[in-house]
N, C-alpha and C. Protein backbone atom coordinates (compact mmCIF):
# COMPACT_ATOMS: atom_id res chain seq x y z
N UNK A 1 61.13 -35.35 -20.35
CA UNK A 1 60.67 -35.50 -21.71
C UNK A 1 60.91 -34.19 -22.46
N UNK A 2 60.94 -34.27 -23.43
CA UNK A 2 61.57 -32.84 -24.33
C UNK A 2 60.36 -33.14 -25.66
N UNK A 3 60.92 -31.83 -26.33
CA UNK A 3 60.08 -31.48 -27.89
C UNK A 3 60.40 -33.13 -28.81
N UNK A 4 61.64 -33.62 -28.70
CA UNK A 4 61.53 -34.93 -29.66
C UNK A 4 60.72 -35.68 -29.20
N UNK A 5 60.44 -35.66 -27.96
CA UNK A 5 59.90 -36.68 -27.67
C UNK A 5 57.69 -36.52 -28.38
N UNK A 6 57.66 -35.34 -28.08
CA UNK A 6 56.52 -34.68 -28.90
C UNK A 6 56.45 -35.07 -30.17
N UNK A 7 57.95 -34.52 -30.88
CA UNK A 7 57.67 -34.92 -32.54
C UNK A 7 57.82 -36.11 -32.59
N UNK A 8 58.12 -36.75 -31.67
CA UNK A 8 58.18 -38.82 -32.43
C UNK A 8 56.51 -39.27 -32.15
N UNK A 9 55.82 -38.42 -31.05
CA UNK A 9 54.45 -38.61 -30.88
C UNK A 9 53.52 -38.19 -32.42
N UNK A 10 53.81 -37.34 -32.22
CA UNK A 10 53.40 -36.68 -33.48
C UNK A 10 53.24 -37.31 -35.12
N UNK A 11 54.57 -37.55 -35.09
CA UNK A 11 55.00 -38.49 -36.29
C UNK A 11 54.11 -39.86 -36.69
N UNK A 12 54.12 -40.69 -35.81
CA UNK A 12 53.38 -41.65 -35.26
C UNK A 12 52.42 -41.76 -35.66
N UNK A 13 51.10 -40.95 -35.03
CA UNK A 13 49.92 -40.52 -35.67
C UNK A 13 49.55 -40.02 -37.00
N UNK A 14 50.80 -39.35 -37.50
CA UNK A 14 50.77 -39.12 -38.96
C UNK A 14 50.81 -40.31 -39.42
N UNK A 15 51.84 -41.15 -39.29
CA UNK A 15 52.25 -42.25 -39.91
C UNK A 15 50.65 -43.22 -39.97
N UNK A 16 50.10 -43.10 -38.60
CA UNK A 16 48.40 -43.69 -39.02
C UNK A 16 47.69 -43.75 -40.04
N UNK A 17 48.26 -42.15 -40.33
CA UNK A 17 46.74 -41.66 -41.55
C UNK A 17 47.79 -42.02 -42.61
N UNK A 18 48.59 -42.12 -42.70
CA UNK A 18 49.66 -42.61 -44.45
C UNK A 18 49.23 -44.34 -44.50
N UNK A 19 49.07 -44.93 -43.68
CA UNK A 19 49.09 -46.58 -43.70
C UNK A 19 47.11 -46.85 -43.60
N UNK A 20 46.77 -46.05 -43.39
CA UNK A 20 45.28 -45.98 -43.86
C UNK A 20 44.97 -45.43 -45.38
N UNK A 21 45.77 -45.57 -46.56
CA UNK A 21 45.30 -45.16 -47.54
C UNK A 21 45.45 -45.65 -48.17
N UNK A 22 44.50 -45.52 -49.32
CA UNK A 22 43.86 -46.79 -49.90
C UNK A 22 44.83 -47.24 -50.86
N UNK A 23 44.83 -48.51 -51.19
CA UNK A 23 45.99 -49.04 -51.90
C UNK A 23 45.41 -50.16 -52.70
N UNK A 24 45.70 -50.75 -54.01
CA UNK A 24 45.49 -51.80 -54.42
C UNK A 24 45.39 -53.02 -53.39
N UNK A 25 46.51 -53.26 -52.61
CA UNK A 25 47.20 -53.84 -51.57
C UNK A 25 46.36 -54.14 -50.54
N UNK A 26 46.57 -52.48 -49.82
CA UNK A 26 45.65 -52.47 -48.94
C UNK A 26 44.54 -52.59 -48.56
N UNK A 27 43.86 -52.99 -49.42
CA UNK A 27 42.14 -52.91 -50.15
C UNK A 27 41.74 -54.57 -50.02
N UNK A 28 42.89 -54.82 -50.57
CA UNK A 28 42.70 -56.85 -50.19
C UNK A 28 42.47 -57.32 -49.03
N UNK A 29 41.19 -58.13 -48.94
CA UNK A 29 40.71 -58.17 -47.35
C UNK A 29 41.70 -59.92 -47.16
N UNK A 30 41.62 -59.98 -46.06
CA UNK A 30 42.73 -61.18 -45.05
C UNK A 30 41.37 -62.17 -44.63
N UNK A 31 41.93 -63.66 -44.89
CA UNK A 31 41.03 -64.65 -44.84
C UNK A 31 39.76 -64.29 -43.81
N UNK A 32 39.64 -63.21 -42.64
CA UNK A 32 38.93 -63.01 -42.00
C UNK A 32 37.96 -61.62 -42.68
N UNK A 33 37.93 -61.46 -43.46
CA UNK A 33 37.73 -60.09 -44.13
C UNK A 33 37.91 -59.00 -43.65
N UNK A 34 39.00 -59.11 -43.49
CA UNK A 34 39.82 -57.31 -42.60
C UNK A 34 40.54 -57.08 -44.07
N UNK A 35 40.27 -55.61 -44.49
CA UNK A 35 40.83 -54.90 -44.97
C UNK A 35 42.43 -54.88 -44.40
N UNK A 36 43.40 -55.39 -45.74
CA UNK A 36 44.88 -55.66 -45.45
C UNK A 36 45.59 -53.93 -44.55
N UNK A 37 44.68 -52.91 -45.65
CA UNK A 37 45.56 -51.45 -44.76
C UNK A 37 45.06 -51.59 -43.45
N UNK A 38 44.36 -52.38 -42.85
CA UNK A 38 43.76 -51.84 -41.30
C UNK A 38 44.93 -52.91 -40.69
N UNK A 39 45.05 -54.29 -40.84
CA UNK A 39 46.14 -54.73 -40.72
C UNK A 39 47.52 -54.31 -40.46
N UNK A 40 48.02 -53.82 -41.77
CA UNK A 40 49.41 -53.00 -41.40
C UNK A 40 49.11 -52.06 -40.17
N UNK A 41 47.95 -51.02 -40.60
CA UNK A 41 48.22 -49.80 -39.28
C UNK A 41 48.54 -50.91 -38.05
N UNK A 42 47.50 -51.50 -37.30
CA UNK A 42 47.71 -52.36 -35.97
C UNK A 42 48.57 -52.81 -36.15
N UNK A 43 49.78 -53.86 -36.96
CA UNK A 43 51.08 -53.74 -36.71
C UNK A 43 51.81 -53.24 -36.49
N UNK A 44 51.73 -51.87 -37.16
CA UNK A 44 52.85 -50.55 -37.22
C UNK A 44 52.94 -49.80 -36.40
N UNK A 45 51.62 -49.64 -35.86
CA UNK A 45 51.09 -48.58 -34.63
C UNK A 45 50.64 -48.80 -33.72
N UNK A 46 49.80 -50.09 -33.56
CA UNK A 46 48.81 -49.76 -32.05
C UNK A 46 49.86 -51.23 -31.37
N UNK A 47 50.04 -51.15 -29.96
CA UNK A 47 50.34 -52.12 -29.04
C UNK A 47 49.37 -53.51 -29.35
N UNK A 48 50.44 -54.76 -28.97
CA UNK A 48 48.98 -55.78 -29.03
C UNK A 48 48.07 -55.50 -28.20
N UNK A 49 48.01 -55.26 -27.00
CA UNK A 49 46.89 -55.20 -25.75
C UNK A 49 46.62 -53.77 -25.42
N UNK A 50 46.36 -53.16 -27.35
CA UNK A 50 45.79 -51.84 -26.88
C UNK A 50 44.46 -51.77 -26.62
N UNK A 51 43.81 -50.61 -26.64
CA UNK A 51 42.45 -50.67 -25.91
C UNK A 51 41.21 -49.65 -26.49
N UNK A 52 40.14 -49.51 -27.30
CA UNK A 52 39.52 -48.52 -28.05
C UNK A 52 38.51 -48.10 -26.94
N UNK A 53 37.85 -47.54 -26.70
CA UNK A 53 36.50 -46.92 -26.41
C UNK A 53 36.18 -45.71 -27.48
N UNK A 54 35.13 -46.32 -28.32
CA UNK A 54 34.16 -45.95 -29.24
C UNK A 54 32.71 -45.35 -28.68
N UNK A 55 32.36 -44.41 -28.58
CA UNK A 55 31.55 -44.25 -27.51
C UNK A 55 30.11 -44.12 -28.89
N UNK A 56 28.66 -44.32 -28.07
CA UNK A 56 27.89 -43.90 -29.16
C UNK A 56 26.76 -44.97 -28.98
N UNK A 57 25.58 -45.31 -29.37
CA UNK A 57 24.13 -46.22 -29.36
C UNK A 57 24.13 -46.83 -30.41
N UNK A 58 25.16 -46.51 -31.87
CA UNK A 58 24.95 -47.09 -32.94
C UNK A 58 26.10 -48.16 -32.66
N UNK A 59 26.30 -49.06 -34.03
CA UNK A 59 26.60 -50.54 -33.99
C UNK A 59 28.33 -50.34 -34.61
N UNK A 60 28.74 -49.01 -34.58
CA UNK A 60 29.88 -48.54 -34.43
C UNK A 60 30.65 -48.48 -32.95
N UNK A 61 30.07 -48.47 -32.22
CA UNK A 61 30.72 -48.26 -30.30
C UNK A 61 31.04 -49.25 -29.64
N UNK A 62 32.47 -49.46 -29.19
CA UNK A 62 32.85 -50.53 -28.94
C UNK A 62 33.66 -50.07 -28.04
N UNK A 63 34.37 -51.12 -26.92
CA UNK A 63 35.34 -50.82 -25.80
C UNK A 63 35.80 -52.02 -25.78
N UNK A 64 37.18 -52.36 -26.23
CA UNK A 64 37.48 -53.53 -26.49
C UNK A 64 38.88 -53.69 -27.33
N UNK A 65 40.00 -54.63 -27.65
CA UNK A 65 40.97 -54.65 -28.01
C UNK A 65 40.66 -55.00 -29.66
N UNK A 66 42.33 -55.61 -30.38
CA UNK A 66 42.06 -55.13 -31.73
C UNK A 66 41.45 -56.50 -31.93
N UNK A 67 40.74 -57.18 -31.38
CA UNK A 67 39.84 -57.89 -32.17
C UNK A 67 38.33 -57.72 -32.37
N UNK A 68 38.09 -56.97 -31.16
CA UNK A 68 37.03 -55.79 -31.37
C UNK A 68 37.17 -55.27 -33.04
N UNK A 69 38.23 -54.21 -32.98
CA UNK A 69 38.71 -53.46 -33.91
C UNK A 69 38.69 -54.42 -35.12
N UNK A 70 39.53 -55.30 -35.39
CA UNK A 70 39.21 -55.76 -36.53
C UNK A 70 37.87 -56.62 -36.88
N UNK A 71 36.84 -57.11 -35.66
CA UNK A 71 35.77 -57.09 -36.41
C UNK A 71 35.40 -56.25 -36.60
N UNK A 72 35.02 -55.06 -36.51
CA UNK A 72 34.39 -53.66 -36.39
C UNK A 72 34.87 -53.79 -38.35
N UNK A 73 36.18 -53.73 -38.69
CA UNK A 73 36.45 -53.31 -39.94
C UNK A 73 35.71 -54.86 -40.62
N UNK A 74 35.69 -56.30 -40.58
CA UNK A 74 35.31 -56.80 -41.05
C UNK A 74 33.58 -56.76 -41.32
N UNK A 75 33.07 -55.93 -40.06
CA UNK A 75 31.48 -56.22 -40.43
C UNK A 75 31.93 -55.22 -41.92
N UNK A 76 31.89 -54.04 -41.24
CA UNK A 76 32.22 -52.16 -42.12
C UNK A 76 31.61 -52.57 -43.49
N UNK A 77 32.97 -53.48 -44.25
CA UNK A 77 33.19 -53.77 -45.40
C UNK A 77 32.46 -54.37 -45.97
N UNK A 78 31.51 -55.47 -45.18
CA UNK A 78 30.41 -55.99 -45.64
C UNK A 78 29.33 -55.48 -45.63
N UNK A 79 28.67 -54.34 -45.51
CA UNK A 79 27.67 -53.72 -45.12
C UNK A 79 28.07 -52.51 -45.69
N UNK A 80 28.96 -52.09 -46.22
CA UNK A 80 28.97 -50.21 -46.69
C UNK A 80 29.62 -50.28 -48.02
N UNK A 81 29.77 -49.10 -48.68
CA UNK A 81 30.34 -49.30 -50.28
C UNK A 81 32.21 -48.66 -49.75
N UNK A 82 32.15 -48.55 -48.60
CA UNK A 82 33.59 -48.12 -48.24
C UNK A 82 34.07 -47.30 -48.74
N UNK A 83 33.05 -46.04 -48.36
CA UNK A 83 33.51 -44.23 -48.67
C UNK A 83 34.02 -43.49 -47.71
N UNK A 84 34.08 -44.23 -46.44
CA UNK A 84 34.53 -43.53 -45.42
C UNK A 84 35.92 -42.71 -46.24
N UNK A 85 35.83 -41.50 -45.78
CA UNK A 85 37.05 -40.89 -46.32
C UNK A 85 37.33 -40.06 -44.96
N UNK A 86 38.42 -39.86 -44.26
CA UNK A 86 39.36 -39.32 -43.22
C UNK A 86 40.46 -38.13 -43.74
N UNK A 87 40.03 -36.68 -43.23
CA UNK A 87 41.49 -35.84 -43.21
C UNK A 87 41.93 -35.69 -42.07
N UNK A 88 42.94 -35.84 -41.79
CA UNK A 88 44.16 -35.17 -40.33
C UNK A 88 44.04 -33.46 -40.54
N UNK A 89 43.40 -33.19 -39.67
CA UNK A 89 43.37 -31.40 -39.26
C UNK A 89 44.66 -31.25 -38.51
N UNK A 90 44.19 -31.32 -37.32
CA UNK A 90 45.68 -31.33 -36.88
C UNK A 90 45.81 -31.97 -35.81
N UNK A 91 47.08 -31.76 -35.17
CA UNK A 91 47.21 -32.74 -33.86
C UNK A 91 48.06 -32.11 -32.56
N UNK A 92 47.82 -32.34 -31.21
CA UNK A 92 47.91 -31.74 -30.19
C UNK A 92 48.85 -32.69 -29.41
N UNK A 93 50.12 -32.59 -29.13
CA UNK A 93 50.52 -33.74 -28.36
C UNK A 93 51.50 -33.12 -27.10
N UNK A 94 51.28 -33.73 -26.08
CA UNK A 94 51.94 -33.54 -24.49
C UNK A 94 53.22 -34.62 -24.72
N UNK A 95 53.74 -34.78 -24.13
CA UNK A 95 55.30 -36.04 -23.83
C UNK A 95 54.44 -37.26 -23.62
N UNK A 96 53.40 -37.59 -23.16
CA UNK A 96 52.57 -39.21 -23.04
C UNK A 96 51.54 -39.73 -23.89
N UNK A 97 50.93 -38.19 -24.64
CA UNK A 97 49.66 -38.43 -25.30
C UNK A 97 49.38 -37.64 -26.33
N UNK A 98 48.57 -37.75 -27.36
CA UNK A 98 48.41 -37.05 -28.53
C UNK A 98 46.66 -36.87 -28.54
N UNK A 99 46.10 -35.70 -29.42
CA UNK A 99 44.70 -35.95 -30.08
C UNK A 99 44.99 -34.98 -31.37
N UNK A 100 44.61 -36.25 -31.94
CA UNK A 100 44.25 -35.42 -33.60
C UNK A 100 43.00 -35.47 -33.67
N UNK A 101 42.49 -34.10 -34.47
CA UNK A 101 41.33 -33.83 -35.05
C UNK A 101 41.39 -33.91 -36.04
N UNK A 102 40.18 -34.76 -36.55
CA UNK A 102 39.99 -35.95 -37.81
C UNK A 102 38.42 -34.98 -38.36
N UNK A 103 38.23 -35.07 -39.62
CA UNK A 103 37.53 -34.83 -40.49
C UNK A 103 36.99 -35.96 -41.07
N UNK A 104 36.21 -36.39 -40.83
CA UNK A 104 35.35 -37.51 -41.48
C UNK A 104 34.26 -37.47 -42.46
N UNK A 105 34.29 -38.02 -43.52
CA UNK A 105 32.99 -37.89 -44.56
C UNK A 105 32.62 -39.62 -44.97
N UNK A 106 31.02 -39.64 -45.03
CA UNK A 106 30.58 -41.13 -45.36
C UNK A 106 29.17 -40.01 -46.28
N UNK A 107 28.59 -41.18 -46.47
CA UNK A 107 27.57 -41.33 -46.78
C UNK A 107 26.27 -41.93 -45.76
N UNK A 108 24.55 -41.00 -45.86
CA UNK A 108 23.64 -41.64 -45.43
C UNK A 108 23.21 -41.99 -46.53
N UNK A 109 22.27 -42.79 -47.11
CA UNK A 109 21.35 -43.28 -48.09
C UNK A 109 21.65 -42.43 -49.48
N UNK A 110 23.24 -42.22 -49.32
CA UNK A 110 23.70 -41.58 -51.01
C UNK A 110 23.76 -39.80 -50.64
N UNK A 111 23.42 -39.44 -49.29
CA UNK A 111 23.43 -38.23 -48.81
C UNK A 111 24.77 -37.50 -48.09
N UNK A 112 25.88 -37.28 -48.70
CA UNK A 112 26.82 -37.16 -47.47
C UNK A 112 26.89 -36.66 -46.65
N UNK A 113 27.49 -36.97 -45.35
CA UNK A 113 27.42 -36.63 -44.02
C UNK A 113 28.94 -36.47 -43.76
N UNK A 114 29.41 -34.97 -43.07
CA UNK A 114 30.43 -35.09 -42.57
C UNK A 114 30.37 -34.69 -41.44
N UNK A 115 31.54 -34.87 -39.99
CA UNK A 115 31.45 -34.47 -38.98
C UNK A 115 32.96 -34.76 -38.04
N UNK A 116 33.29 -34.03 -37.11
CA UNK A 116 34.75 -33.95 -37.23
C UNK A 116 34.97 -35.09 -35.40
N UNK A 117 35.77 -35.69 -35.71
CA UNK A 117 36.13 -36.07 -34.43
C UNK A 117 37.67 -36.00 -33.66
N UNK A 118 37.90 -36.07 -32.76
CA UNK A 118 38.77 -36.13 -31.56
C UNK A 118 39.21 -37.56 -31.22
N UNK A 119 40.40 -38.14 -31.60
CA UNK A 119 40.81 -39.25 -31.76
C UNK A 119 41.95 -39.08 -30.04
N UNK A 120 41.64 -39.57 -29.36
CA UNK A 120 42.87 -38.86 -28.01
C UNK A 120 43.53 -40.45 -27.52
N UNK A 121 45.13 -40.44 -27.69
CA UNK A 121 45.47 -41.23 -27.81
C UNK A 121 46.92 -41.40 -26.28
N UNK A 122 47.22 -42.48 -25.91
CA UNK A 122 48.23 -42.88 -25.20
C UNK A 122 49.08 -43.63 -25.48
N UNK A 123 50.41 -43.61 -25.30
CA UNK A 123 51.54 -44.24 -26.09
C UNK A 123 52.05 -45.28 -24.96
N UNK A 124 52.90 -46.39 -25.70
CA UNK A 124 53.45 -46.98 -24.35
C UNK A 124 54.84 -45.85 -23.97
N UNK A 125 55.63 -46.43 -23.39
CA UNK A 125 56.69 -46.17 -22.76
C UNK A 125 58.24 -45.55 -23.74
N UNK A 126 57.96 -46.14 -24.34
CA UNK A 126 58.99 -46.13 -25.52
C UNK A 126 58.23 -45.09 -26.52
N UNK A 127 57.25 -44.31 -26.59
CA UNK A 127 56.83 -43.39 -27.37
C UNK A 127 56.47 -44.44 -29.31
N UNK A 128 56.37 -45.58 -29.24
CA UNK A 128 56.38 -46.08 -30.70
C UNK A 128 54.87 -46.87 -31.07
N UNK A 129 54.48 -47.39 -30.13
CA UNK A 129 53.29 -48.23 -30.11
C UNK A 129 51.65 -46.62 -29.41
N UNK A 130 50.63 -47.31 -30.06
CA UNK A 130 49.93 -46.60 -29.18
C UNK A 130 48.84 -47.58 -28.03
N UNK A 131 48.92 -47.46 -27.35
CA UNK A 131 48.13 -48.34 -25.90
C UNK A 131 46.46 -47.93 -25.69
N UNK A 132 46.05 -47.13 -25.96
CA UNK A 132 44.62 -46.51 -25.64
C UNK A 132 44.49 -45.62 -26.39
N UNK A 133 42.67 -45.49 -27.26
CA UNK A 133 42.27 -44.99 -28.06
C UNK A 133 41.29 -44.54 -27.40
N UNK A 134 40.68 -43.48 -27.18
CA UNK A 134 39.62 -42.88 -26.85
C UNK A 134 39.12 -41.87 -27.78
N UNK A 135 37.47 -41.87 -28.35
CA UNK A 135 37.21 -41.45 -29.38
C UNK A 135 36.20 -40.51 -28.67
N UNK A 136 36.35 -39.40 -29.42
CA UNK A 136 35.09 -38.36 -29.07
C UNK A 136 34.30 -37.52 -30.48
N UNK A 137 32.82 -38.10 -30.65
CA UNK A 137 32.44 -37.32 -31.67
C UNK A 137 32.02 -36.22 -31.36
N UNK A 138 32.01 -34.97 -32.44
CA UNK A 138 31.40 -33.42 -32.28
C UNK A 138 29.81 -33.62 -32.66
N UNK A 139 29.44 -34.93 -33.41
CA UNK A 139 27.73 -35.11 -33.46
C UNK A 139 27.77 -36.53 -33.22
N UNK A 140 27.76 -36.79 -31.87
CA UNK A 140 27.32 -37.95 -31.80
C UNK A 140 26.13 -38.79 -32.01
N UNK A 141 24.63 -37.79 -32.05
CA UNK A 141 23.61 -38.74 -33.35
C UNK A 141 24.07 -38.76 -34.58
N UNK A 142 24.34 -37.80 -35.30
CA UNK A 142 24.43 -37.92 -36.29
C UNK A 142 25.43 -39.10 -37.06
N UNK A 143 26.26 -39.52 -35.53
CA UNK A 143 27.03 -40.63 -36.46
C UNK A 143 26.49 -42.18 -36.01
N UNK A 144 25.74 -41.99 -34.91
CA UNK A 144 24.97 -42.97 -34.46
C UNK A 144 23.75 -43.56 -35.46
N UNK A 145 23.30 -42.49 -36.29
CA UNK A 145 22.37 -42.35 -37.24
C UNK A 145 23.04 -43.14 -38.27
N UNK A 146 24.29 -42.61 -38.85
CA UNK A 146 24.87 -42.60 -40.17
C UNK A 146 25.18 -44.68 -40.09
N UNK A 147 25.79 -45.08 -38.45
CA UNK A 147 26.07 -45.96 -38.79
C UNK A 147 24.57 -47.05 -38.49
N UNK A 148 24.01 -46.80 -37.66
CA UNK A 148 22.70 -47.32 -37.87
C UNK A 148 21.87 -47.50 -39.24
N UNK A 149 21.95 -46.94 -39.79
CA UNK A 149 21.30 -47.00 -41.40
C UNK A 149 21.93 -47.56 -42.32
N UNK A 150 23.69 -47.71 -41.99
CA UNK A 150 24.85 -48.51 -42.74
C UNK A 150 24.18 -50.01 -42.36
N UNK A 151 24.62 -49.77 -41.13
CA UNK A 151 25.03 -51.32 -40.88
C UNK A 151 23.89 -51.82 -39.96
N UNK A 152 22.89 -51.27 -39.63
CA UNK A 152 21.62 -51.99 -38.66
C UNK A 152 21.96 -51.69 -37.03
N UNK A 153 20.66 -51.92 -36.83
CA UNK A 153 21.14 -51.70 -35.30
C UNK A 153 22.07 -52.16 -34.34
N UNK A 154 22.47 -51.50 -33.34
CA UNK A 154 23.64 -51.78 -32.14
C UNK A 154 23.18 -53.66 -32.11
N UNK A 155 24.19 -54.38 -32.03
CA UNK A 155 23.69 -55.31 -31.69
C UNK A 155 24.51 -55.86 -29.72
């Protein structure tokens, strides 16, 4: 494996955070109420039989494929005013795997809350799809909190 093979990793994950932004378009939720940009990304980027672990006590933590994932975005939208806002800090990638560090800002009860997480990711074979998501927060009450008060308890 060589450095291209790094920058096509790399790229990739960028390409995440460009197809996560907000769009007239993208904003239009799909007969299931998934937000259309969360749509494109899982086409563009994640494998069908990829795999999340969301770790955490709040009603955000999940271990499970993208239908997990896209309910996760269908409750979201019904339950929050959809301020989540995301920056790409930066990103760390080996020849098999990547982690970007993500900057996250929401809201508690009109109070904002930010806190940074560790997105650590595995690619298939071909370096184009991603296969496994493993999430690590730097305050994990605090986002256990944030989404508990969004959206109600873990169910």
């Amino acid at each position: 494996m060589t450095e291209h093979r790094r920058e096509m990793l790399v790229k990739l994950v960028e390409k995440m955070f460009e197809l996560r932004e907000r769009t007239a378009e993208g904003d239009r939720l799909t007969a299931d109420g998934v937000p259309q940009r969360v749509v494109n990304l899982a086409q563009e980027i994640f494998s069908p039989d990829v795999r999340f672990n969301v770790p955490g006590k709040g009603p955000q933590a999940f271990s499970g494929g993208l239908e997990g994932y896209f309910g996760y975005h269908a409750e979201r939208v019904t339950k929050t005013t959809d301020k989540l806002d995301m920056k790409l800090l930066d990103i760390l990638a080996s020849d098999e795997s990547a982690a970007a560090l993500i900057l996250y800002r929401d809201e508690i009860a009109g109070e904002p809350f930010e806190w940074l997480r560790i997105n650590a990711f595995t690619f298939n074979d071909a370096g184009d799809k991603i296969v496994e998501v493993h999430t690590f927060e730097h305050d994990q009450y605090g986002v256990d909190a944030l989404f508990s008060q969004n959206y109600g308890s873990a169910s």
